[in-house]
Protein backbone atom coordinates (compact mmCIF):
# COMPACT_ATOMS: atom_id res chain seq x y z
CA UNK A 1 -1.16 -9.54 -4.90
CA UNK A 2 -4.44 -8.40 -5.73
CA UNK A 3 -5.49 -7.01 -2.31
CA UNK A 4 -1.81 -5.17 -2.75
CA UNK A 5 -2.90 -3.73 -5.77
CA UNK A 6 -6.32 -2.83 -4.44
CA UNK A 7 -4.59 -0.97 -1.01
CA UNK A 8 -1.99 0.80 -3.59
CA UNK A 9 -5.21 2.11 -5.30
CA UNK A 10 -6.50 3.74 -2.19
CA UNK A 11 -3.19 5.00 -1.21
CA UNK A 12 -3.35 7.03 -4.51
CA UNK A 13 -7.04 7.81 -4.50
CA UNK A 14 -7.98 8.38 -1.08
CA UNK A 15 -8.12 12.04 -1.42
CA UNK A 16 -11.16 11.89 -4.08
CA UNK A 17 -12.72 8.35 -2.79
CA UNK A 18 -14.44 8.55 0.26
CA UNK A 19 -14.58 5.00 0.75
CA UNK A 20 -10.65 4.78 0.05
CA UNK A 21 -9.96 7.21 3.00
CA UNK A 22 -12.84 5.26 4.95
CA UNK A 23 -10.86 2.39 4.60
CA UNK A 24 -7.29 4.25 5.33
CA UNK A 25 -8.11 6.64 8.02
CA UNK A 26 -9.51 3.13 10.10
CA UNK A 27 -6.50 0.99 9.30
CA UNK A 28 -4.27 0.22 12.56
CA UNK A 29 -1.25 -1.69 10.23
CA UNK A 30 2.41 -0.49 9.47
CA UNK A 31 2.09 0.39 5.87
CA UNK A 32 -2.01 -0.49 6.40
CA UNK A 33 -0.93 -3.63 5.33
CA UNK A 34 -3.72 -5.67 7.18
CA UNK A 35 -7.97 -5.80 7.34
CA UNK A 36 -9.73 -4.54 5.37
CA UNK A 37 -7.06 -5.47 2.03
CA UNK A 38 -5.85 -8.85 3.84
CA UNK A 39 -6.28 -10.62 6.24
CA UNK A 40 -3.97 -10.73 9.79
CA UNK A 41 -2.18 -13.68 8.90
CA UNK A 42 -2.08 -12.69 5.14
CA UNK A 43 -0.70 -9.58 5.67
CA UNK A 44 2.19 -11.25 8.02
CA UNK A 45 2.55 -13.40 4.97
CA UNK A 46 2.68 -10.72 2.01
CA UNK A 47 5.27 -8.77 4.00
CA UNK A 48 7.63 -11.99 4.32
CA UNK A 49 7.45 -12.18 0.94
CA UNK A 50 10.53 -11.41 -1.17
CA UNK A 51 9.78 -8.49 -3.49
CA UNK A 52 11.11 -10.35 -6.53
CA UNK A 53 8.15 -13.13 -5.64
CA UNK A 54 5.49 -10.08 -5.37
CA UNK A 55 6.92 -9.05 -8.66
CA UNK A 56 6.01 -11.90 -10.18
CA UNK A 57 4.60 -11.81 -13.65
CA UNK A 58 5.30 -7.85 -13.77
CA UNK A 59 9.28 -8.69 -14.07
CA UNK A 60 9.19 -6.08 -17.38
CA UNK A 61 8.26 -3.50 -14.77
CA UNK A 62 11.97 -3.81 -13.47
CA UNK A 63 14.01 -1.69 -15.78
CA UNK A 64 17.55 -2.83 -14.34
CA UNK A 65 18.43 -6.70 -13.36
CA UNK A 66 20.87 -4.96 -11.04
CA UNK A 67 18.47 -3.19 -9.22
CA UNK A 68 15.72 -7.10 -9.62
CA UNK A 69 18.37 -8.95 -7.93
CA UNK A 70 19.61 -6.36 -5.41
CA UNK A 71 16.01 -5.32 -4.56
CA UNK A 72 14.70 -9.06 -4.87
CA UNK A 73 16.09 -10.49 -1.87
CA UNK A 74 14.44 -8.03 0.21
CA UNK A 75 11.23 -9.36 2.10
CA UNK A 76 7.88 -6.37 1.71
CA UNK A 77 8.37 -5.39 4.89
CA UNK A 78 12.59 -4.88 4.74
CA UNK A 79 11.34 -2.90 0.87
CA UNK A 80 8.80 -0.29 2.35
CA UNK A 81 11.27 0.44 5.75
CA UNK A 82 13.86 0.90 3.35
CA UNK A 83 12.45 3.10 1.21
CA UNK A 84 10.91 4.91 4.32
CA UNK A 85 14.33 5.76 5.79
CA UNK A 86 15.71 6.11 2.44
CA UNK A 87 12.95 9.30 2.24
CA UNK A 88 13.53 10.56 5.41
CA UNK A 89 17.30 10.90 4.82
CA UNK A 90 16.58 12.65 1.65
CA UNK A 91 14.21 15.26 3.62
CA UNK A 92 16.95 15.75 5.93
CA UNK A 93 19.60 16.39 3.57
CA UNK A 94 17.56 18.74 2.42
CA UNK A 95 16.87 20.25 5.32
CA UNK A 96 18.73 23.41 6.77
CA UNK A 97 21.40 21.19 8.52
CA UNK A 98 19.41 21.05 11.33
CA UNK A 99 18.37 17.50 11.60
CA UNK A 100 16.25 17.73 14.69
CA UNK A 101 14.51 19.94 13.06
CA UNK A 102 14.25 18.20 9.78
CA UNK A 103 13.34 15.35 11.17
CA UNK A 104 10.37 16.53 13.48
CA UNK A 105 9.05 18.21 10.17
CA UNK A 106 8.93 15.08 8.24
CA UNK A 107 5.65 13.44 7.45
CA UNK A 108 4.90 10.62 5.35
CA UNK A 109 2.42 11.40 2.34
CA UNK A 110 0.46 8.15 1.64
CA UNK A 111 -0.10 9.33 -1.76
CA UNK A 112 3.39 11.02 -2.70
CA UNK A 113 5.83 8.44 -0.45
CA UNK A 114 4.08 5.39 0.40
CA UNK A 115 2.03 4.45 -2.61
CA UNK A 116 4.61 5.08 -4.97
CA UNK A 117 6.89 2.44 -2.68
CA UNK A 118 4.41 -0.30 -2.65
CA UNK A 119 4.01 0.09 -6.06
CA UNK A 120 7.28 -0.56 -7.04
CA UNK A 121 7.64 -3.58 -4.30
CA UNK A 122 4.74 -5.34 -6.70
CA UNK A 123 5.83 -4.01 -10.23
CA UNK A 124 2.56 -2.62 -10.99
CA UNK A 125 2.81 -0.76 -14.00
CA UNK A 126 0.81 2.93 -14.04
CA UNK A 127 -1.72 1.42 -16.46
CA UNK A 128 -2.48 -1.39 -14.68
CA UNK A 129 -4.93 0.23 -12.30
CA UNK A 130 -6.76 1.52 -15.48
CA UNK A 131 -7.48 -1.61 -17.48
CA UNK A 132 -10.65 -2.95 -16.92
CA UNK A 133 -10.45 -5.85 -14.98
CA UNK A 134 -8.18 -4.17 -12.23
CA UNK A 135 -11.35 -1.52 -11.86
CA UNK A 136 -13.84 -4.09 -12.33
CA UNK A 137 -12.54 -6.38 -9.46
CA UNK A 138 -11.64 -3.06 -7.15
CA UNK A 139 -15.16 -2.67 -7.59
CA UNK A 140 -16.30 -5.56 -6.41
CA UNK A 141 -13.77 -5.72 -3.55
CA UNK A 142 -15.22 -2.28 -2.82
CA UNK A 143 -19.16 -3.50 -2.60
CA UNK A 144 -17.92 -7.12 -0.46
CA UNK A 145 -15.63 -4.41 1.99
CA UNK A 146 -18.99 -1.75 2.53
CA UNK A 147 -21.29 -4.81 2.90
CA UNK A 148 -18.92 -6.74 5.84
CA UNK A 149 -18.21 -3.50 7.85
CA UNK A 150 -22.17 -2.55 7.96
CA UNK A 151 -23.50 -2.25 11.27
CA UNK A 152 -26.07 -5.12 12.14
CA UNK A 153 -29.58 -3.51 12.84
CA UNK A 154 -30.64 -3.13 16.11
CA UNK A 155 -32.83 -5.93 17.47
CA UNK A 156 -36.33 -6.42 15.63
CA UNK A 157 -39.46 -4.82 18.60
CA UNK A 158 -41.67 -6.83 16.57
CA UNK A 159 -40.67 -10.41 17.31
């Protein structure tokens, strides 16, 4: 949930962190659910998950117990497509009734759609990426991430 938390921070900061959009711009995942936030097989679990399990401790953050326990039985993945094609049919309604045209214009925003999805699928409140042990592990996470993706040196002449 962590690593969630940490990708949902880059979603909404990439634009003024370089190493956020670094990270991002690299990523080959649906959703960039995958390295460098978790691993393959993590990933494949976290999106199996049922969003009322992600939720976990942040249950407050779900105003409604309608919307917990019609929203709960969804797995990650069955959340974010959901909310995906839930934003693309708003576009196009809002298009000019020409859907082909609507829908080629569509793009998802990472900060404005996708963030603001996964968010929700793990009840993080806003403050939460403000208090000072979300930044102080993000941090961390940040320095382990830079040092793991450096480049070995080349080969040593002087051996």
């Amino acid at each position: 949930r962590q690593r969630l938390a940490f990708l949902c921070h880059d979603l909404r900061t990439f634009t003024s962190n370089s190493d956020a959009a670094r990270r991002l711009t690299t990523s080959v995942y649906p959703h960039f659910i995958g390295p460098p936030y978790l691993t393959e097989e993590d990933a494949q679990i976290a999106l199996s998950y049922d969003v009322h399990m992600l939720r976990g401790a942040s249950r407050a953050a779900i105003p409604d117990e309608r919307a917990l326990s019609a929203e709960g039985s969804k797995t990650l993945a069955t959340f974010l497509e959901d909310g995906v094609a839930a934003l693309v049919a708003a576009r196009k309604a809002k298009g000019n009734n020409d859907d082909q045209r609507a829908e080629r214009d569509f793009v998802l925003c990472t900060l404005h759609d996708l963030a603001p999805l996964l968010q929700e699928a793990c009840g993080f409140s806003k403050g939460y990426f403000e208090t000072r042990a979300f930044r102080d592990g993000y941090r961390r996470w940040g320095k382990e991430v830079r040092k793991a993706n450096k480049k070995p040196k080349g080969l040593d002449r002087n051996v």
